[in-house]
Protein backbone atom coordinates (compact mmCIF):
# COMPACT_ATOMS: atom_id res chain seq x y z
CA UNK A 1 -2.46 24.84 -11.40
CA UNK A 2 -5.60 25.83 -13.05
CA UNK A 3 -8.02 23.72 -14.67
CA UNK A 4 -7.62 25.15 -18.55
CA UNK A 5 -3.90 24.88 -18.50
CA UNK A 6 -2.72 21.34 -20.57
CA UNK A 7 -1.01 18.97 -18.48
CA UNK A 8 1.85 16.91 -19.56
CA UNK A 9 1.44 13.33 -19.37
CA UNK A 10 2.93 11.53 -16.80
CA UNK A 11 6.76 9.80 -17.03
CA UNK A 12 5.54 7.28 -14.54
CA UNK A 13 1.86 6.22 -12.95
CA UNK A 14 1.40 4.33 -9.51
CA UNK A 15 -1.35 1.87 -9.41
CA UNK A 16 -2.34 0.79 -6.14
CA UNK A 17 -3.46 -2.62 -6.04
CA UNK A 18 -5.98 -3.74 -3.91
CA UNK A 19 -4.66 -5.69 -0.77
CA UNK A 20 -1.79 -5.57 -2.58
CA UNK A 21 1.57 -3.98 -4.34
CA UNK A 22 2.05 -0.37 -5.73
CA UNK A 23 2.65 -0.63 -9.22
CA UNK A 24 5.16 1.63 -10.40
CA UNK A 25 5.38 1.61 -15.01
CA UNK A 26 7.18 4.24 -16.98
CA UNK A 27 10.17 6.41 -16.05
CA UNK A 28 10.89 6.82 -13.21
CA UNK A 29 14.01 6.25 -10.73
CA UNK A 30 14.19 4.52 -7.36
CA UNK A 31 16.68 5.45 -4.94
CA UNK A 32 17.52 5.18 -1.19
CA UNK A 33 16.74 7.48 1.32
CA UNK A 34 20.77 8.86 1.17
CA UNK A 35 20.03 9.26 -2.65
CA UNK A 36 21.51 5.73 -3.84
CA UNK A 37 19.87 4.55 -6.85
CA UNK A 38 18.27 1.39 -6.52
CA UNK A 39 18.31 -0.68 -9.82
CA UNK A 40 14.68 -2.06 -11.16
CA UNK A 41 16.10 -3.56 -14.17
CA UNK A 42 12.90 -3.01 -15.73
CA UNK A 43 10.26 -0.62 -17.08
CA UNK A 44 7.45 -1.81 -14.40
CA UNK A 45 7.81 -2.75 -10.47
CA UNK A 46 5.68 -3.79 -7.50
CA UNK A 47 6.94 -2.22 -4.58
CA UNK A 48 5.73 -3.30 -0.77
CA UNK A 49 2.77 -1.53 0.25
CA UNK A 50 2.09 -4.07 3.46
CA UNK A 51 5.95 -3.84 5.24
CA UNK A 52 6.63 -7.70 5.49
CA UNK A 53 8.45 -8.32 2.17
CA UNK A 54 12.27 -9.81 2.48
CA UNK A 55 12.70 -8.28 -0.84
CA UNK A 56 12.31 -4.36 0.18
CA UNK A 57 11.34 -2.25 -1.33
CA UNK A 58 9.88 -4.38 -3.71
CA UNK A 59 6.78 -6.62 -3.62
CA UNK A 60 7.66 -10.46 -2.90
CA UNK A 61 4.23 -11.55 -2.53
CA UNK A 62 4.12 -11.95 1.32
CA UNK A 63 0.65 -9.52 0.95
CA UNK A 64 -1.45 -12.76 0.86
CA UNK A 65 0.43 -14.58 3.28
CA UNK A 66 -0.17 -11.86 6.04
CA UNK A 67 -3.73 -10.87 4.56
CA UNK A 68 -2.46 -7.16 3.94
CA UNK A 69 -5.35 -5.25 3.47
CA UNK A 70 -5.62 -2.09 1.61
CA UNK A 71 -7.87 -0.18 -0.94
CA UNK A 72 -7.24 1.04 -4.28
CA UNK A 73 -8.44 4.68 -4.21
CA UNK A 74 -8.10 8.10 -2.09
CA UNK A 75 -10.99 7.19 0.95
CA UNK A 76 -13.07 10.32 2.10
CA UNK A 77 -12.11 10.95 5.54
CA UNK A 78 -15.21 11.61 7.16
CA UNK A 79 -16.32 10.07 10.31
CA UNK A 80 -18.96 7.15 8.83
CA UNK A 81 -15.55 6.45 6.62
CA UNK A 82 -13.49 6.61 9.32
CA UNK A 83 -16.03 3.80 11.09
CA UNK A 84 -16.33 1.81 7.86
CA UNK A 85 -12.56 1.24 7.09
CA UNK A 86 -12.09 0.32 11.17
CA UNK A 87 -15.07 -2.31 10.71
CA UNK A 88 -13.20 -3.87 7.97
CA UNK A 89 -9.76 -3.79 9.69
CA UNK A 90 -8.62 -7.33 10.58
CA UNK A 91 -8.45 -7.84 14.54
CA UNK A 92 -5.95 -7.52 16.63
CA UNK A 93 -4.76 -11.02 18.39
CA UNK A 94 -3.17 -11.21 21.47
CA UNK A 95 -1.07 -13.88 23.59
CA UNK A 96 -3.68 -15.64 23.88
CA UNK A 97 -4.44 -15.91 20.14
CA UNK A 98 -8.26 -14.93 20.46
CA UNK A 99 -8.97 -11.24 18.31
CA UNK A 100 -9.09 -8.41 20.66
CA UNK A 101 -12.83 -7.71 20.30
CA UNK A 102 -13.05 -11.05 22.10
CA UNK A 103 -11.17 -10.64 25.05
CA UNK A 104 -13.02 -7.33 25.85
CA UNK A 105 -16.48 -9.09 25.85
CA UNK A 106 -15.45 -11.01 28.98
């Protein structure tokens, strides 16, 4: 679409929120893969962003619990981004319960 054409406004915005939900406000409709709609009862809902909620597809709060971490905007995807998001990724822990980059230092 070109830039000097007006845009509507939006029915609905997603806010991502960092470590946490997506925040879905205005109107919109949820539904299931097969096309069932899923009831929000409201305006405004968080819906999981980190995969560990028991309340799917909405947010339950579990985020902190499991130290979800995610940003807030569209990330570049260059190569020095690409290294920066991996530095901040949390480690991976194994059966032995030390973080990965431990066990390879042996």
């Amino acid at each position: 679409m070109p830039d000097d054409e007006p845009t509507a406004p939006a029915a609905a915005t997603i806010t991502p929120y960092q470590d946490g939900p997506l925040l879905v406000r205005g109107d919109f409709a949820l539904v299931t893969p097969d096309g069932q709609r899923i009831d929000t009862r409201r305006g405004t809902v968080a819906l999981c962003r980190c995969g560990k909620s028991a309340l799917k597809p909405f947010c339950d709060g579990t985020h902190k619990a499991v130290r979800f971490r995610a940003g807030t905007d569209r990330e570049a995807r260059g190569p020095a981004q690409a290294a920066e998001r991996t530095a901040r990724a949390p480690a991976t822990v194994r059966n032995d319960e030390r973080p990965a980059a431990q066990l390879s230092s042996r």
